[in-house]
C-alpha atoms as a PDB file:
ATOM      1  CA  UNK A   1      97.137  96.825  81.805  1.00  0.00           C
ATOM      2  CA  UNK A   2      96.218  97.059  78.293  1.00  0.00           C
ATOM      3  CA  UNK A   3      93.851 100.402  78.828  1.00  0.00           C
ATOM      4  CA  UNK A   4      97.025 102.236  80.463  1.00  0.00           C
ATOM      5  CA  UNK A   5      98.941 102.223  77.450  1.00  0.00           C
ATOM      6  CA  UNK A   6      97.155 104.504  75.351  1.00  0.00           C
ATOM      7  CA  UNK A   7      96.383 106.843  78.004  1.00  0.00           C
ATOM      8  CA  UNK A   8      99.639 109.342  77.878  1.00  0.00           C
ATOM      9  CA  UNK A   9      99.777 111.553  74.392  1.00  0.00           C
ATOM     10  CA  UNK A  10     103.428 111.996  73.423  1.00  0.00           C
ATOM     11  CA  UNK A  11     102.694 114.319  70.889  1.00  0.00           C
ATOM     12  CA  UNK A  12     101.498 116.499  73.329  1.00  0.00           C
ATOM     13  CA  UNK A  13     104.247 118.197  75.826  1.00  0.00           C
ATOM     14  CA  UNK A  14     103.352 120.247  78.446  1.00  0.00           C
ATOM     15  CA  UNK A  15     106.002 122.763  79.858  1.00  0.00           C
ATOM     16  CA  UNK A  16     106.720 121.605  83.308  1.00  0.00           C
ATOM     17  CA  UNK A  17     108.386 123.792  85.992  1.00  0.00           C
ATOM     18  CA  UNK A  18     108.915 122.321  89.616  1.00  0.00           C
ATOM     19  CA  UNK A  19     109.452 123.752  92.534  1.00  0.00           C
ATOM     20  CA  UNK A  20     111.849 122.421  95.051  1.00  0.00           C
ATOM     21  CA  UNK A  21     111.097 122.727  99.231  1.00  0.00           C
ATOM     22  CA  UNK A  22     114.487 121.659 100.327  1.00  0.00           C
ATOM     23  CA  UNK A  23     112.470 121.716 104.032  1.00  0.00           C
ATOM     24  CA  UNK A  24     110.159 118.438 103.080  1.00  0.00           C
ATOM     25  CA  UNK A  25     111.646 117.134  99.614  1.00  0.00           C
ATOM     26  CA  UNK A  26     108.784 118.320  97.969  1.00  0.00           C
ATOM     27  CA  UNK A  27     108.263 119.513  94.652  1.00  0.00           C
ATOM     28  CA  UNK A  28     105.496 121.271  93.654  1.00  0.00           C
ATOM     29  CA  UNK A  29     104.456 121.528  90.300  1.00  0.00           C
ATOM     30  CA  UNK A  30     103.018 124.246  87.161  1.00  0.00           C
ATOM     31  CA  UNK A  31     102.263 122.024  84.049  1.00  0.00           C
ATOM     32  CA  UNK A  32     101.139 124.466  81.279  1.00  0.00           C
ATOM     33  CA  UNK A  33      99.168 124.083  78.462  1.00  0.00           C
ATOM     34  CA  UNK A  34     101.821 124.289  75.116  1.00  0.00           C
ATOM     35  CA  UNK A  35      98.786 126.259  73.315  1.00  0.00           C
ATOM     36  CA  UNK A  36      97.378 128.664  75.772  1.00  0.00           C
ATOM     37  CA  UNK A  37      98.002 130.083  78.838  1.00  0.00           C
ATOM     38  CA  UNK A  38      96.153 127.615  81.187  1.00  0.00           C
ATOM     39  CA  UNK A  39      98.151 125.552  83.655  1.00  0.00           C
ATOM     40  CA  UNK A  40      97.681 123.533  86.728  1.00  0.00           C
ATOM     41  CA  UNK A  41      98.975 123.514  89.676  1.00  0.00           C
ATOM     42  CA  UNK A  42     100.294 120.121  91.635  1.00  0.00           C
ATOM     43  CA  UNK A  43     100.926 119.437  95.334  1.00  0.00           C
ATOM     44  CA  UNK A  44     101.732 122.779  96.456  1.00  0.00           C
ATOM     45  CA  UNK A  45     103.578 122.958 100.112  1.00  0.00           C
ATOM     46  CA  UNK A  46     102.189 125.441 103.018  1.00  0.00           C
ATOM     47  CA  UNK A  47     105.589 126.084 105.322  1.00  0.00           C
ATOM     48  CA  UNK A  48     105.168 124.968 109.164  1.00  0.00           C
ATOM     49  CA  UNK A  49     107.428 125.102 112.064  1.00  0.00           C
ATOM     50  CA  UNK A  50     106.621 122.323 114.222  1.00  0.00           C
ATOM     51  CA  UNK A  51     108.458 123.725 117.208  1.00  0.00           C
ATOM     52  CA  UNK A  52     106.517 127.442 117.230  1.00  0.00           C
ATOM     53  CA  UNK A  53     103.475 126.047 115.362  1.00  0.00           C
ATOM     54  CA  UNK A  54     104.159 128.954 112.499  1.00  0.00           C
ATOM     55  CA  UNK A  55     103.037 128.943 109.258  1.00  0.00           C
ATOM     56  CA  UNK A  56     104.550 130.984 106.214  1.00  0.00           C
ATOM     57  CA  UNK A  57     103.422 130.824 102.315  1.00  0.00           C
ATOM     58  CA  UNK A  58     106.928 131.316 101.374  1.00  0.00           C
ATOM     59  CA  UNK A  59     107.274 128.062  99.187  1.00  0.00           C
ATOM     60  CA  UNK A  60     103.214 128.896  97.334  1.00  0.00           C
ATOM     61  CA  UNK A  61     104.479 132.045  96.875  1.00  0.00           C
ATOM     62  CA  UNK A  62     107.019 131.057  94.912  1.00  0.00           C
ATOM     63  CA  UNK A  63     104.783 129.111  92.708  1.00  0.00           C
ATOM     64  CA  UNK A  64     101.984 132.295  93.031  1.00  0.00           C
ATOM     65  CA  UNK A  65     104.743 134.548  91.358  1.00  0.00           C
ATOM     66  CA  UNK A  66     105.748 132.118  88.618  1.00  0.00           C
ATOM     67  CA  UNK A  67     102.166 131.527  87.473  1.00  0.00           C
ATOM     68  CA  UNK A  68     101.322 136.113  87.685  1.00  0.00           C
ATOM     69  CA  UNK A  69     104.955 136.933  85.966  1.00  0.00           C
ATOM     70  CA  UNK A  70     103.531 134.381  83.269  1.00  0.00           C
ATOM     71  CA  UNK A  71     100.387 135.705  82.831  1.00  0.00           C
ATOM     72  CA  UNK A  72      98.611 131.906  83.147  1.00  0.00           C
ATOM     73  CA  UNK A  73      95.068 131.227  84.134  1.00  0.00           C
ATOM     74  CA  UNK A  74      95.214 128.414  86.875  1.00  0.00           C
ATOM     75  CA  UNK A  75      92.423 125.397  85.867  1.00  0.00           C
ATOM     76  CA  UNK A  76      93.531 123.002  88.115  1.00  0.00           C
ATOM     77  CA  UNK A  77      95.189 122.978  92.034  1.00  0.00           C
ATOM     78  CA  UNK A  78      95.430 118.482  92.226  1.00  0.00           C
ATOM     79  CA  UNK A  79      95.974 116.998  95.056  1.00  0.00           C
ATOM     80  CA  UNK A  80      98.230 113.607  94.626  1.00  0.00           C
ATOM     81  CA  UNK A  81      97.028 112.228  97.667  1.00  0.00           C
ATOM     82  CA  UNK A  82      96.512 113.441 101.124  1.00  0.00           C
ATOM     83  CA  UNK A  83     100.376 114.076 102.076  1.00  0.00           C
ATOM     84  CA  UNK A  84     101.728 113.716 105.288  1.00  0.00           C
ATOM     85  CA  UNK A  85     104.951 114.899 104.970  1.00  0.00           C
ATOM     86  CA  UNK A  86     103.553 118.729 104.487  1.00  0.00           C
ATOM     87  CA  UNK A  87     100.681 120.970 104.537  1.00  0.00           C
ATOM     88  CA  UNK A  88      98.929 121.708 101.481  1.00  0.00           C
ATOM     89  CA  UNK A  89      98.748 125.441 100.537  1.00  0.00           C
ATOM     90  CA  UNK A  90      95.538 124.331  98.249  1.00  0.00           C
ATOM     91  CA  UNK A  91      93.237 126.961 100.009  1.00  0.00           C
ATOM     92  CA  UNK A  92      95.915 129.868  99.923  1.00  0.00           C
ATOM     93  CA  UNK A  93      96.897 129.302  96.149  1.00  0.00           C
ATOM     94  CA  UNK A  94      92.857 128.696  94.931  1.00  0.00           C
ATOM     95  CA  UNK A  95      92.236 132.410  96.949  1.00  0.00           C
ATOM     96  CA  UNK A  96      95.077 134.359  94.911  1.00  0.00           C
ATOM     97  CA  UNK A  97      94.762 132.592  91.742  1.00  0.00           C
ATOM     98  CA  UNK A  98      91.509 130.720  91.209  1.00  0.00           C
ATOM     99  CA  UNK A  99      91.295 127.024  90.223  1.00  0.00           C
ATOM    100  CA  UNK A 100      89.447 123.828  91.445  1.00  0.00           C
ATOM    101  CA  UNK A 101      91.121 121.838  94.413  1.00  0.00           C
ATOM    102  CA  UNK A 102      90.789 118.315  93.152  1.00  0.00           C
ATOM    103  CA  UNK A 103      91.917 114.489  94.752  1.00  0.00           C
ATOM    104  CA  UNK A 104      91.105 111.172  93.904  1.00  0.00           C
ATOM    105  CA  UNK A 105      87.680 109.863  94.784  1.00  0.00           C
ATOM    106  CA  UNK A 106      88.953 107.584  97.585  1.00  0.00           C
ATOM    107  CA  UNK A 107      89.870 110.313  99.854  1.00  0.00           C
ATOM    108  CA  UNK A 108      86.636 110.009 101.989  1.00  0.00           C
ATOM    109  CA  UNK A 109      88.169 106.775 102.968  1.00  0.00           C
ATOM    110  CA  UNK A 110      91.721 108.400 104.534  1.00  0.00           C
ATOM    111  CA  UNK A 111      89.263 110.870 106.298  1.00  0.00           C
ATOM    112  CA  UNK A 112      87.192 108.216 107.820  1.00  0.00           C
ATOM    113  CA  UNK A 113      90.297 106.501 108.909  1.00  0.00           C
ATOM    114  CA  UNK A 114      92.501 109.683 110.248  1.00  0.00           C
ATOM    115  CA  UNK A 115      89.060 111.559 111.328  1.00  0.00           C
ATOM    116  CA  UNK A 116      89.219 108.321 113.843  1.00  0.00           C
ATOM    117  CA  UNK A 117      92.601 108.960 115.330  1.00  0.00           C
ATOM    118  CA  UNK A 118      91.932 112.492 115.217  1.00  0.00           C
ATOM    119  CA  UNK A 119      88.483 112.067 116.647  1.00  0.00           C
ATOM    120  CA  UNK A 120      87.470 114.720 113.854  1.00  0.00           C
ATOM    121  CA  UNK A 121      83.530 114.290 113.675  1.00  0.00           C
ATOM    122  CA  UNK A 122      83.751 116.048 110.334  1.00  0.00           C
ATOM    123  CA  UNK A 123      86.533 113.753 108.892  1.00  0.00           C
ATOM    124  CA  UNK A 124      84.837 110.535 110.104  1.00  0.00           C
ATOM    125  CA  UNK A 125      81.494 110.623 108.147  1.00  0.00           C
ATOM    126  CA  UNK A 126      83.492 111.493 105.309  1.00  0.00           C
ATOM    127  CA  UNK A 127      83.887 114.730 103.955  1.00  0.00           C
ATOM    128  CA  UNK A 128      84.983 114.900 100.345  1.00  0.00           C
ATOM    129  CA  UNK A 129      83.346 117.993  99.953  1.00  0.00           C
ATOM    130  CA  UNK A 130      85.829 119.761 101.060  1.00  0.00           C
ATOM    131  CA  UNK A 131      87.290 119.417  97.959  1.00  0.00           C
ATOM    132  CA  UNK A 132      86.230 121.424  94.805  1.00  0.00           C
ATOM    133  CA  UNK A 133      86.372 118.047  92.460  1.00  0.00           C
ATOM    134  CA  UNK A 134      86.874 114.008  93.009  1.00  0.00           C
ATOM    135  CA  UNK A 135      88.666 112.601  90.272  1.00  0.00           C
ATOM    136  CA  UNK A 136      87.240 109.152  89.127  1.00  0.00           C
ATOM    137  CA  UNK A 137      89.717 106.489  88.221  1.00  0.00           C
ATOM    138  CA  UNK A 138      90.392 106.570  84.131  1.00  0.00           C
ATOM    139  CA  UNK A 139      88.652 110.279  84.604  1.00  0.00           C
ATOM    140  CA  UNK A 140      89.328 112.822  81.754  1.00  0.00           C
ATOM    141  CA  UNK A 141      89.636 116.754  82.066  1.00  0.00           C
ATOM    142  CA  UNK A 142      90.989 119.443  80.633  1.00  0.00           C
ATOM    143  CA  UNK A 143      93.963 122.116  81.458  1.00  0.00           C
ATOM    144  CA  UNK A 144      93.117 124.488  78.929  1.00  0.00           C
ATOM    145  CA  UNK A 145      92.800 122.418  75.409  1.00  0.00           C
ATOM    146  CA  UNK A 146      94.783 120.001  76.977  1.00  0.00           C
ATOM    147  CA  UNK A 147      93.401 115.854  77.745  1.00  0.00           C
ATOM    148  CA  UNK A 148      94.479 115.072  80.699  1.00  0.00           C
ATOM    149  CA  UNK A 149      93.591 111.528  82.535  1.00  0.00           C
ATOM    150  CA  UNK A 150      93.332 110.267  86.056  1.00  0.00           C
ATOM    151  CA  UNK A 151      94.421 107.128  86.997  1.00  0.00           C
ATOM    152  CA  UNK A 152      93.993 105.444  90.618  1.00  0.00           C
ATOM    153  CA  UNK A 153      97.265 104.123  92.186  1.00  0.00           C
ATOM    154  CA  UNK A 154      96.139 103.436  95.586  1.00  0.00           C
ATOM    155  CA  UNK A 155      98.628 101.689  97.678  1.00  0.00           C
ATOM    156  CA  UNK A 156     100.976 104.486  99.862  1.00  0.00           C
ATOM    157  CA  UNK A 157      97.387 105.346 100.617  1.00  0.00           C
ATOM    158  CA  UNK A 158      93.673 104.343  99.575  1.00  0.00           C
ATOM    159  CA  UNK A 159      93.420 108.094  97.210  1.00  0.00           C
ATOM    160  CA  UNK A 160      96.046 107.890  95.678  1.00  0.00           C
ATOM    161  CA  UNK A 161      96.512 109.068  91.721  1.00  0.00           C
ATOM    162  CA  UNK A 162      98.613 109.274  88.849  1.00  0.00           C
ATOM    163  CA  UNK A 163      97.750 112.446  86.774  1.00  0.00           C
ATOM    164  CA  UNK A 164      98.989 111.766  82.639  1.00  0.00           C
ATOM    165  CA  UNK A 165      99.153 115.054  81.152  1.00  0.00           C
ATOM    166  CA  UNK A 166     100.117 114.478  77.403  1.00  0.00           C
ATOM    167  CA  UNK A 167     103.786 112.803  77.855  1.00  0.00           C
ATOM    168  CA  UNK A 168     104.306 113.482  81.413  1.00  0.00           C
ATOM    169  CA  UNK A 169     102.396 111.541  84.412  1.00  0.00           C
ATOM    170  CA  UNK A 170     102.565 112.975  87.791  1.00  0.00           C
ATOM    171  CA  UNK A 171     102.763 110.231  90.042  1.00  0.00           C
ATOM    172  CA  UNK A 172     102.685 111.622  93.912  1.00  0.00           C
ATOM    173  CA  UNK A 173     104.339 109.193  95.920  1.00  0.00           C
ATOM    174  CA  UNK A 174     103.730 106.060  94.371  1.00  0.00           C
ATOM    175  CA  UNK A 175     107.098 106.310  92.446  1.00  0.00           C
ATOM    176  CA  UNK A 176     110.828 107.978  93.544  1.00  0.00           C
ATOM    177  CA  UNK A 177     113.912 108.452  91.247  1.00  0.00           C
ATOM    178  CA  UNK A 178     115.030 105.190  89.998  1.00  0.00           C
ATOM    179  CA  UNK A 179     118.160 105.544  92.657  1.00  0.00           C
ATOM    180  CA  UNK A 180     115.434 106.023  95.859  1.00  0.00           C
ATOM    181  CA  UNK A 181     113.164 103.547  95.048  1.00  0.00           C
ATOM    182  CA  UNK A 182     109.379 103.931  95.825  1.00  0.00           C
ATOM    183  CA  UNK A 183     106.731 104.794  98.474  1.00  0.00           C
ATOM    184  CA  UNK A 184     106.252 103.304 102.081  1.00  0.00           C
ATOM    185  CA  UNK A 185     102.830 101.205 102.023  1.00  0.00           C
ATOM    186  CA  UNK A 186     102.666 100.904 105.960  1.00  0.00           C
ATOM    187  CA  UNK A 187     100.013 103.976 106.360  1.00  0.00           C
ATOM    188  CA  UNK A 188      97.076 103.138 107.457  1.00  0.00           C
ATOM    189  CA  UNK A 189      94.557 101.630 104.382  1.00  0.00           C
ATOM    190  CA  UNK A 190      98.259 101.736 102.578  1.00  0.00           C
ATOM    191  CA  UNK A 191      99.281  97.930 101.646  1.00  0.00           C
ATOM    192  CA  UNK A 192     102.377  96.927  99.335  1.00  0.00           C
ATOM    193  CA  UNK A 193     100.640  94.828  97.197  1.00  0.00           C
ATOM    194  CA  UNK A 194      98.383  97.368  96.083  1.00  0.00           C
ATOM    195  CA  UNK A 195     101.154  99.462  95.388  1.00  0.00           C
ATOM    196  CA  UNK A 196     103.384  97.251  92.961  1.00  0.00           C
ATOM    197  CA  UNK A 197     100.134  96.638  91.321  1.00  0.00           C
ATOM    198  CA  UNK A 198      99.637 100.683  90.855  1.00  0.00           C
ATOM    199  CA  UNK A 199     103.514 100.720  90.052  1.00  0.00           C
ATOM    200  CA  UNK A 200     103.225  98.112  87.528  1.00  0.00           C
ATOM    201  CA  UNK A 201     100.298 100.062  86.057  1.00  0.00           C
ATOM    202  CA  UNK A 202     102.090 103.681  85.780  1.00  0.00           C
ATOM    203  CA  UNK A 203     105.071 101.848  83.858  1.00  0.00           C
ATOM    204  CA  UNK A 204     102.693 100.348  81.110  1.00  0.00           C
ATOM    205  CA  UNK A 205     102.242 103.498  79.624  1.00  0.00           C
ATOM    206  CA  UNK A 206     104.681 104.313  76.842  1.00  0.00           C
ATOM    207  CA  UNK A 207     108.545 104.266  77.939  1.00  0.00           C
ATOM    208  CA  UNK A 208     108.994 107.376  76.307  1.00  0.00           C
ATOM    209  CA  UNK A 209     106.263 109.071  78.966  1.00  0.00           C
ATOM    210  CA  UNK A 210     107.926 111.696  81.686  1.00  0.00           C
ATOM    211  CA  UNK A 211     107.358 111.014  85.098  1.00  0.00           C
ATOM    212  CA  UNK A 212     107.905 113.662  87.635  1.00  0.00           C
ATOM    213  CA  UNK A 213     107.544 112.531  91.073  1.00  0.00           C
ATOM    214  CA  UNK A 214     106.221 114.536  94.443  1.00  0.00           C
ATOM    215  CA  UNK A 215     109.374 114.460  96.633  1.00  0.00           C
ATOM    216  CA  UNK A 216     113.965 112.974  95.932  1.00  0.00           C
ATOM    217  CA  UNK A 217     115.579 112.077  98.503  1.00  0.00           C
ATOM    218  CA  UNK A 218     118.799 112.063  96.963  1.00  0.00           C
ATOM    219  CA  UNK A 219     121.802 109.885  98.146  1.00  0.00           C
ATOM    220  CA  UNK A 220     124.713 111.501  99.046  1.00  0.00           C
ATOM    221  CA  UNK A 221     126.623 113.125  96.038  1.00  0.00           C
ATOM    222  CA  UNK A 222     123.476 113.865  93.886  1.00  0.00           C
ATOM    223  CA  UNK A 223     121.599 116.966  93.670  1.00  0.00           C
ATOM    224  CA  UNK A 224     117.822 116.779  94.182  1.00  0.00           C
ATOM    225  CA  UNK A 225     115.970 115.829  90.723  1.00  0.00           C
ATOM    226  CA  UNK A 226     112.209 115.121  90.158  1.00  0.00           C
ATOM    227  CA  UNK A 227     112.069 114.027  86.593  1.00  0.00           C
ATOM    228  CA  UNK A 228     112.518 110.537  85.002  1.00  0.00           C
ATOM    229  CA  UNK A 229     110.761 108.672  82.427  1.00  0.00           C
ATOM    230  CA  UNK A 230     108.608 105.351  82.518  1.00  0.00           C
ATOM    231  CA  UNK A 231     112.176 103.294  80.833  1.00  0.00           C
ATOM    232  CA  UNK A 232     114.564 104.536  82.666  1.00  0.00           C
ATOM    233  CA  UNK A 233     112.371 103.634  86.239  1.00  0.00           C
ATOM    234  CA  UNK A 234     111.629  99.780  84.018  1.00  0.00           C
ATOM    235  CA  UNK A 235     115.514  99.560  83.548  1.00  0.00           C
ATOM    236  CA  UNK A 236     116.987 100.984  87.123  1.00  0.00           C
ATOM    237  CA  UNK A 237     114.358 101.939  89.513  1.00  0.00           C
ATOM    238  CA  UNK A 238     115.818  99.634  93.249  1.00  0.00           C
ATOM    239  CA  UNK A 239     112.834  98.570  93.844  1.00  0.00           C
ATOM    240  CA  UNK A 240     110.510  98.161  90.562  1.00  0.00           C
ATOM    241  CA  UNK A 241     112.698  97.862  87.553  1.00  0.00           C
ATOM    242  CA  UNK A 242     111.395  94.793  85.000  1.00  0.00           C
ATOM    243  CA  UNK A 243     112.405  91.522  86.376  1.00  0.00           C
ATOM    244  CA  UNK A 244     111.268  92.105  90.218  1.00  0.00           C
ATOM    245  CA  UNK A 245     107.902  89.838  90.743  1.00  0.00           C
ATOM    246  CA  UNK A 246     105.583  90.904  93.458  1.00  0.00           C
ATOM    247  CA  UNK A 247     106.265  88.511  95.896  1.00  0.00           C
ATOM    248  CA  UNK A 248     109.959  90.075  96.052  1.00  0.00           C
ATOM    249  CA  UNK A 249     108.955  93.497  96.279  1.00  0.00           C
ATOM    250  CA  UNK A 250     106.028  92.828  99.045  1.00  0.00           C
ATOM    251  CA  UNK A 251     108.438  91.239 101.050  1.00  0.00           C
ATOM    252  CA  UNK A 252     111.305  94.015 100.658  1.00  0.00           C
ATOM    253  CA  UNK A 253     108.873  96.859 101.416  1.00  0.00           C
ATOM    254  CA  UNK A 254     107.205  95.234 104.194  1.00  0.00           C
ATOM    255  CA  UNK A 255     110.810  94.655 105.974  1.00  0.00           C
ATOM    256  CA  UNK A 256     112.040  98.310 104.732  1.00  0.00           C
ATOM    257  CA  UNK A 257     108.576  99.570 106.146  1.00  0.00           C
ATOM    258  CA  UNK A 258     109.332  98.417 109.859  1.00  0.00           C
ATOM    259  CA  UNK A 259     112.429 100.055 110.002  1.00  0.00           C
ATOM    260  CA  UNK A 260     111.517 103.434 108.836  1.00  0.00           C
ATOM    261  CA  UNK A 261     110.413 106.568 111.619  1.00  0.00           C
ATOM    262  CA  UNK A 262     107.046 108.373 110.793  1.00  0.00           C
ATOM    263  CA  UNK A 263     107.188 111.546 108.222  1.00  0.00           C
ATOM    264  CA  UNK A 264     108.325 114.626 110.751  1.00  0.00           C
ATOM    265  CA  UNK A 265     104.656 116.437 109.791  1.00  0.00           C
ATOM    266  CA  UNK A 266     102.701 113.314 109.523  1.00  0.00           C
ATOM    267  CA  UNK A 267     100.578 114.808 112.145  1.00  0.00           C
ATOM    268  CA  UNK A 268      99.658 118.434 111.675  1.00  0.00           C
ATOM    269  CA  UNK A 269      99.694 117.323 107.745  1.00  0.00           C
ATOM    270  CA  UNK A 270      96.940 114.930 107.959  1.00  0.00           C
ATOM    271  CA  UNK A 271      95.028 116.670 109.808  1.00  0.00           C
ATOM    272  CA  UNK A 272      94.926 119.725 107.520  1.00  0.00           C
ATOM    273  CA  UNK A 273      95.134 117.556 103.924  1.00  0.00           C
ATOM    274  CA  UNK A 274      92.077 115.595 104.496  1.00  0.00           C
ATOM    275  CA  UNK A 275      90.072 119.000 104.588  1.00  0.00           C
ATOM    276  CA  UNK A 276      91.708 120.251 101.312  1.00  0.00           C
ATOM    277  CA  UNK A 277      94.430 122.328 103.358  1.00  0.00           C
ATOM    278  CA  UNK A 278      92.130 124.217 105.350  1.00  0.00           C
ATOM    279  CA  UNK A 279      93.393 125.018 108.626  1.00  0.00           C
ATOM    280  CA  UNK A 280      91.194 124.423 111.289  1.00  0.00           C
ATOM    281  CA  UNK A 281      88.732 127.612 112.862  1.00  0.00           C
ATOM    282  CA  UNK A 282      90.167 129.681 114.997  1.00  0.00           C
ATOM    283  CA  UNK A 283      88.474 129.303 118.792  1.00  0.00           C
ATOM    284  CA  UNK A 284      86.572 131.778 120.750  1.00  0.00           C
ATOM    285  CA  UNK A 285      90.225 133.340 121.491  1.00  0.00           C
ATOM    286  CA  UNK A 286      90.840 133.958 117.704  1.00  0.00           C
ATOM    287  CA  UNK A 287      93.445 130.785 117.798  1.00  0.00           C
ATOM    288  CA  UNK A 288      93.707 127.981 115.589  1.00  0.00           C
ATOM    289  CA  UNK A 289      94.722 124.393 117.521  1.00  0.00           C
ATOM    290  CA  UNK A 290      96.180 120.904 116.295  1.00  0.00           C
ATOM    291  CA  UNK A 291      95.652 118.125 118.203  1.00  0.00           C
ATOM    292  CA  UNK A 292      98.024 115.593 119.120  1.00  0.00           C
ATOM    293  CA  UNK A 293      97.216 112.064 119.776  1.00  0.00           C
ATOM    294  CA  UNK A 294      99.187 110.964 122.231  1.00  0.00           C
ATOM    295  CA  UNK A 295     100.293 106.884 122.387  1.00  0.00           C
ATOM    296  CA  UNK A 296      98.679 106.370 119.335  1.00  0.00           C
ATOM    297  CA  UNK A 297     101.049 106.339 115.993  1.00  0.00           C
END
């Protein structure tokens, strides 16, 4: 797509630190502004126990500390999509450092569809207000003096977006390291056409553009990494690299799809990340509940 291309800057590089949660694959994410001290903050991870139902900020924290030893001013806390492999820790990082919570425009659609299974009367009439900002598709903002641009790559699910920050893009789930592959599209509103569409999309911009992607599953032998760049995933990505057509991949992700066992967290995850990470209020004994749909994924 033609109107890609121009989008990433690669004169402009931000300084990128991840943040590894060997507990969900998940990296998390400061991108700072090379001429100030503004940053953003990307798909930050709130630490649950499924078997006691505890949570901990010890992975936020992490981030929390790197951003105050620093001395940065947070802009930004972006959402990729609404993840269901982990809880957001949106709410908790926005309280100690400031920043808007932001996610693609679509998300009222995963609410309406989850709020459903969840028989959440908030999350069914939509309820993107929960979030601080909805980022438009070909949107522009700013971290600090720095263009940034939102692109929708629906597909793993309806919200889904790319975030191209100078040279690097920040592509959620859509993409994996070249040696994992990409996304599942079997989510509900997800759909694998869609999402080697979106694919295709994120690898016209220029090959020289980073990519850092939300979670590595590594195969056995390699240490977890999270960045790549657009030619290397053209040249080697499994799944995606130049010279696989549509029909191919549709067909390989639909089969790989039906094989694979929901995301551990898939359902106290969703049911926090549609409201921005906010936990649900306590009851009239001071506890918070999750439900549990029973028969039902």
């Amino acid at each position: 797509m033609p109107e890609t291309i121009a989008i990433a800057d690669l004169t402009v590089k931000p300084q990128v630190t991840g943040f590894f949660d060997p507990d969900t694959a998940t990296i998390s994410y400061v991108v700072k502004d090379p001429d100030s001290d503004h940053c953003a903050v990307i798909d930050t991870v709130l630490d649950y126990d499924p078997v006691s139902g505890h949570t901990d900020t010890r992975s936020a924290d992490r981030v929390i500390r790197f951003v105050q030893d620093n001395g940065l001013k947070v802009d930004w806390i972006i959402e990729t999509h609404a993840h269901a492999d982990h809880l957001s820790a949106a709410p908790y990082v926005k309280k100690r450092l400031g920043g808007r919570i932001g996610i693609g425009r679509h998300i009222d659609t995963v609410q309406k569809t989850f709020g459903r299974i969840f028989n959440d009367a908030h999350a069914m009439k939509g309820a993107p207000g929960d979030f601080d900002h909805l980022f438009e598709d070909g949107e522009e903002y700013a971290i600090g003096g720095m263009r940034a641009v939102a692109l929708h790559t629906p597909g793993h699910t309806p919200a889904c977006m790319t975030h191209v920050i100078g040279d690097a893009a920040f592509v959620g789930d859509t993409i994996f390291m070249p040696d994992v592959g990409t996304a599942r599209a079997d989510f509900p509103g997800g759909d694998a056409r869609t999402l080697y569409r979106s694919i295709r999309r994120i690898l016209s911009l220029p090959e020289e553009t980073r990519i850092f992607v939300c979670h590595d599953y590594p195969p056995e032998g390699r240490e977890p990494a999270w960045q790549t760049t657009v030619g290397e995933q053209r040249a080697k990505n499994i799944h995606v690299r130049d010279g696989i057509p549509e029909d191919e991949f549709v067909k390989m992700r639909t089969e790989r799809d039906a094989t694979l066992s929901l995301p551990r967290l898939i359902i106290p995850s969703i049911q926090v990340n549609i409201h921005a990470g906010k936990l649900p209020e306590p009851e009239d004994n001071g506890i918070r509940y999750l439900k549990v749909p029973l028969d039902t994924f």
